[in-house]
Protein backbone atom coordinates (compact mmCIF):
# COMPACT_ATOMS: atom_id res chain seq x y z
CA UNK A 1 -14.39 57.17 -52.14
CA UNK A 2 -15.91 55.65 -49.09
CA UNK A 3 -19.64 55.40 -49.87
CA UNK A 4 -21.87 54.25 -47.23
CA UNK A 5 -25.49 52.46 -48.50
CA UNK A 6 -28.36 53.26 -45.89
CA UNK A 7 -30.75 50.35 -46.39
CA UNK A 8 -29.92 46.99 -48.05
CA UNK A 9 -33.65 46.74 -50.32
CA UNK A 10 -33.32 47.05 -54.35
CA UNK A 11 -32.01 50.30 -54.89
CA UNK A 12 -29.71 50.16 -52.32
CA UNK A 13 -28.22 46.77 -53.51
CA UNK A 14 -28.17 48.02 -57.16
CA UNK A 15 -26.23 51.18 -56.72
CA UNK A 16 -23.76 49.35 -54.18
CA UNK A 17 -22.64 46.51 -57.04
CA UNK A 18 -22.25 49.97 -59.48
CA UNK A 19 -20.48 52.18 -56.98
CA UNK A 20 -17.63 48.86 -55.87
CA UNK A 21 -17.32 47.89 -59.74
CA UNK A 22 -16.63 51.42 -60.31
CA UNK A 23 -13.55 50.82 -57.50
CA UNK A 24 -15.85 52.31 -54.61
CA UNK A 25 -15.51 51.39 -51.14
CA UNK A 26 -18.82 50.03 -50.12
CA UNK A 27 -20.83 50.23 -46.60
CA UNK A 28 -23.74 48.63 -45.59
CA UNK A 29 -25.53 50.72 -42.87
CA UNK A 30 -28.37 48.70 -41.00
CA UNK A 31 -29.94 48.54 -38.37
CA UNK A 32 -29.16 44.69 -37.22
CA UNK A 33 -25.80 44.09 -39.14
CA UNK A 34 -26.35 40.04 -38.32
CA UNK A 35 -29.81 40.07 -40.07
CA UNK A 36 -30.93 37.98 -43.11
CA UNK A 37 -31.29 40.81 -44.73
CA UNK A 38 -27.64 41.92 -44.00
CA UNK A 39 -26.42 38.69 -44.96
CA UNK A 40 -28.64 39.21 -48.60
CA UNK A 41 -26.75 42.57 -48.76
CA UNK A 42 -23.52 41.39 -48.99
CA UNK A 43 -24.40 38.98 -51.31
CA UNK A 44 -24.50 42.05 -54.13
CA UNK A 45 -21.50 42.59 -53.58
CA UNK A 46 -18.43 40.30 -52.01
CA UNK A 47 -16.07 43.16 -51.18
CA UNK A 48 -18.83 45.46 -48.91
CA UNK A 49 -18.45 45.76 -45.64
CA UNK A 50 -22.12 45.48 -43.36
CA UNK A 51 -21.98 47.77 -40.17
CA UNK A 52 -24.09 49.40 -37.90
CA UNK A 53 -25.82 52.53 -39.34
CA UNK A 54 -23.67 54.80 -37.15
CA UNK A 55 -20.29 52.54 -37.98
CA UNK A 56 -21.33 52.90 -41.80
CA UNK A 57 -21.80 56.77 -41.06
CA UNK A 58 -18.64 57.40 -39.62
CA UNK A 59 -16.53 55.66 -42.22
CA UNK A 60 -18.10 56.97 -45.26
CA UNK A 61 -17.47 60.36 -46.96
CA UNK A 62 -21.06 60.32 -48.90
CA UNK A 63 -23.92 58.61 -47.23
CA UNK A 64 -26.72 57.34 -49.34
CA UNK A 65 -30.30 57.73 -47.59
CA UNK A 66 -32.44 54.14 -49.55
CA UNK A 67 -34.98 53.54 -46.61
CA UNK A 68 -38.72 54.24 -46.65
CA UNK A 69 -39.09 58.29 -46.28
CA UNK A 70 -40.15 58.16 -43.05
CA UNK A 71 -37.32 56.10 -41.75
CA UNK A 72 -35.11 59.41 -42.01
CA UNK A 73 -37.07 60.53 -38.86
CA UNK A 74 -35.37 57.98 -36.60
CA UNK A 75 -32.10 57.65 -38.53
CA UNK A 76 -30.61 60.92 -38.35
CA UNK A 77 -29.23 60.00 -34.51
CA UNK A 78 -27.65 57.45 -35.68
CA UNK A 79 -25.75 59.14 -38.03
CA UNK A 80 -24.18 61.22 -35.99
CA UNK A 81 -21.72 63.85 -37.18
CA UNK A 82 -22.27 64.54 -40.76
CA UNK A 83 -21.09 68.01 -41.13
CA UNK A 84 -17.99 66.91 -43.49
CA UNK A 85 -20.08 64.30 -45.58
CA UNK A 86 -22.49 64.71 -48.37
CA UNK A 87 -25.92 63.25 -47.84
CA UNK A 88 -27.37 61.80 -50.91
CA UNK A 89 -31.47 61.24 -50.60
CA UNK A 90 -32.53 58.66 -53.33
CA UNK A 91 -35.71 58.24 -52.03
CA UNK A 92 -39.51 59.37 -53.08
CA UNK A 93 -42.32 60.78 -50.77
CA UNK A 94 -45.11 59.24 -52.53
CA UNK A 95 -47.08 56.94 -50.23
CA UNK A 96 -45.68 58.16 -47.02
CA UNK A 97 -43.40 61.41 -46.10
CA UNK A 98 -41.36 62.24 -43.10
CA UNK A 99 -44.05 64.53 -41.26
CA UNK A 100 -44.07 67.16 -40.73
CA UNK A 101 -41.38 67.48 -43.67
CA UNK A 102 -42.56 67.83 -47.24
CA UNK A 103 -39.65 65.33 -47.96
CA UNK A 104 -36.93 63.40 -46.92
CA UNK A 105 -34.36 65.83 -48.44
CA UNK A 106 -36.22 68.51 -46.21
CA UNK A 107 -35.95 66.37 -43.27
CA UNK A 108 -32.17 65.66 -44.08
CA UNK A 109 -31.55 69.33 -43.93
CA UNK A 110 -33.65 70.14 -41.16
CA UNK A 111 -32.73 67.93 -38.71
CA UNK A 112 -28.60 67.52 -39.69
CA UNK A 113 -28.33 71.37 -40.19
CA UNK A 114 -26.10 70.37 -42.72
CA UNK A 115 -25.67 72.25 -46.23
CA UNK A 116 -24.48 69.51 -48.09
CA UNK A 117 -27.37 67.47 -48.44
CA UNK A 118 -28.32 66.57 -52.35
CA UNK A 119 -31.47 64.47 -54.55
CA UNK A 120 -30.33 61.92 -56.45
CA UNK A 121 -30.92 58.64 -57.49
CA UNK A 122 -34.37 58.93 -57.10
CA UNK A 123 -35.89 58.54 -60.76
CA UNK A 124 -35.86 55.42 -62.67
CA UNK A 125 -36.50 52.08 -61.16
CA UNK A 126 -33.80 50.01 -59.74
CA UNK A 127 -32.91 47.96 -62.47
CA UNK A 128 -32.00 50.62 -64.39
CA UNK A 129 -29.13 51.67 -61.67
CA UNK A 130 -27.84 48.30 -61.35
CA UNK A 131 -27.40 48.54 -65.69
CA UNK A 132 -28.23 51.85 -66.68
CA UNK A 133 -27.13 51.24 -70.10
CA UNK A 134 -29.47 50.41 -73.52
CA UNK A 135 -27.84 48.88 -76.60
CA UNK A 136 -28.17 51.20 -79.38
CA UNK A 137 -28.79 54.38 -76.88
CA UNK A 138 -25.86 53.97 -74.52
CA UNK A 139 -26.02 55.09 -71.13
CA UNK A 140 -29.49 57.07 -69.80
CA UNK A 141 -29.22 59.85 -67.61
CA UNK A 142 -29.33 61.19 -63.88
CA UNK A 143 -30.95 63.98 -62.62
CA UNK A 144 -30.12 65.68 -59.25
CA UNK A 145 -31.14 69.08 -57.00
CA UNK A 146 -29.72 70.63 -54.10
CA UNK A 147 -28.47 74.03 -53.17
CA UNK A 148 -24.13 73.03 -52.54
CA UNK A 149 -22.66 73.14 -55.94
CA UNK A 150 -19.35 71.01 -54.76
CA UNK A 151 -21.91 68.50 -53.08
CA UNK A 152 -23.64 67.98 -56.55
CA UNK A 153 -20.51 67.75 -58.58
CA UNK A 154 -19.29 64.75 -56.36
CA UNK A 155 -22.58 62.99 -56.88
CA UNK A 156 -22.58 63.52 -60.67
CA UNK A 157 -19.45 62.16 -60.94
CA UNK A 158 -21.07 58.91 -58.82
CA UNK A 159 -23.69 58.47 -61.12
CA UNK A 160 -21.44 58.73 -64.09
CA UNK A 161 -18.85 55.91 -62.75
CA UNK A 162 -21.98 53.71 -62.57
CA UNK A 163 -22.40 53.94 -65.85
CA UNK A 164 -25.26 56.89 -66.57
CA UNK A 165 -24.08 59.10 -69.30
CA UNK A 166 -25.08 62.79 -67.42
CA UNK A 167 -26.23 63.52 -64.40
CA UNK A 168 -28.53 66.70 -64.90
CA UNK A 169 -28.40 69.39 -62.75
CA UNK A 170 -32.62 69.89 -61.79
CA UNK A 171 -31.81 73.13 -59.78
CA UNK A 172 -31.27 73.97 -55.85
CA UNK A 173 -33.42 73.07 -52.53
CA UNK A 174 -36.58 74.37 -54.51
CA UNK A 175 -36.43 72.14 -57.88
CA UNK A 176 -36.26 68.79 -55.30
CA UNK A 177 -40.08 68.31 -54.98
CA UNK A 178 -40.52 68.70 -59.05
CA UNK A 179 -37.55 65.91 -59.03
CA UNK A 180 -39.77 63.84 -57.14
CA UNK A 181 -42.45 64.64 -59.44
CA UNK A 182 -39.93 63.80 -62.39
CA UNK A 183 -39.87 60.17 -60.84
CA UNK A 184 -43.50 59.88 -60.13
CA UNK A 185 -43.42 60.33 -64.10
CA UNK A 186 -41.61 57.14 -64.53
CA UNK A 187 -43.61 55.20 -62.19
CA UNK A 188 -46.66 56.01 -63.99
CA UNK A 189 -45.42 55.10 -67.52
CA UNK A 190 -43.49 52.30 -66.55
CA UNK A 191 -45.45 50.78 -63.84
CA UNK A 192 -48.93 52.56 -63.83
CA UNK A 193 -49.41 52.39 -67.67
CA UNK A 194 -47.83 48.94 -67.75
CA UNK A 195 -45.00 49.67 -70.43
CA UNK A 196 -42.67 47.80 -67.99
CA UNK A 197 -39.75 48.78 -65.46
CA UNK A 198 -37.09 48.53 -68.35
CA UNK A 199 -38.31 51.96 -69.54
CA UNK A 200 -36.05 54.98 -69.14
CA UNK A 201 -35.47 58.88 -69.16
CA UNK A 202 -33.00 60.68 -71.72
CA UNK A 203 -32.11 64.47 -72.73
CA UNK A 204 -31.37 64.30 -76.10
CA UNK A 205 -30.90 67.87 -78.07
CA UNK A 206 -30.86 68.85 -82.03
């Protein structure tokens, strides 16, 4: 698929080197495509192509949302015509949110009218996209929430050729909020309690 990255920071990078190993096309969308930080970005990965946000946008068939929360406010013009792509939010409104929107996901849907809009990505720290795999355990698990069913079975599938084992369906529109609350969980064992960023989130079952 053509997958295009909003945002070049950690998460971003680590789910673009998954996503091209897993025989993705990759697409960097940023705001100044001859920036250092463009130039970092396609570092991760050799084969990714940096564009403009809109450029990105228009080439990709999922578009992955990685900047701050409140960067959605100002990006969605730039998108531009998203009614045939899924829009994947990875991100968390923790410290800041896109007001007056509860969420980026809610701003997403909101302000691109589209249906197809879905939460993933979102809960375990970056290094655990960029090798979501623990010897002895195998590969941890996804979780994701939106109200399109096709949308959400097309981002499972992502998060399964980078390497996570399932990809939990959380619920529609109304379970996205307790997602974010899911990663908030992480944070605060693996970051607030100290036990360390290589920490991570399983369903097991008797």
């Amino acid at each position: 698929m053509n997958i295009a990255i909003i945002g070049s920071g950690n998460v971003g990078s680590a789910l673009a080197q998954g996503l091209s190993k897993a025989g993705h096309n990759i697409f960097f969308g940023l705001r100044d495509a001859a920036s250092a930080k463009a130039e970092k970005a396609s570092g991760f990965v050799s084969n990714a192509k940096i564009l403009s946000i809109a450029e990105a946008s228009k080439q990709a068939d999922v578009i992955i949302i990685t900047t701050p929360p409140e960067a959605v406010l100002n990006l969605v013009a730039q998108l531009g015509d998203v009614s045939n792509k899924i829009l994947v939010d990875a991100t968390n409104s923790i410290r800041t949110r896109p007001e007056p929107y509860r969420t980026a996901f809610h701003a997403l849907k909101a302000l691109t009218k589209s249906d197809k809009v879905v939460k993933c990505f979102n809960s375990t720290g970056f290094e655990n996209m960029a090798n979501p795999v623990y010897p002895n355990f195998g590969g941890i698990d996804m979780f994701c929430a939106g109200n399109d069913q096709p949308s959400k079975e097309i981002v499972q599938k992502l998060a399964k050729d980078i390497g996570f084992a399932e990809c939990w369906n959380f619920g529609g529109d109304d379970m996205v909020e307790l997602l974010e609350k899911f990663a908030l969980s992480w944070i605060n064992l693996a970051i607030m309690q100290g036990h360390g960023r290589n920490l991570a989130l399983k369903v097991i079952r008797r």
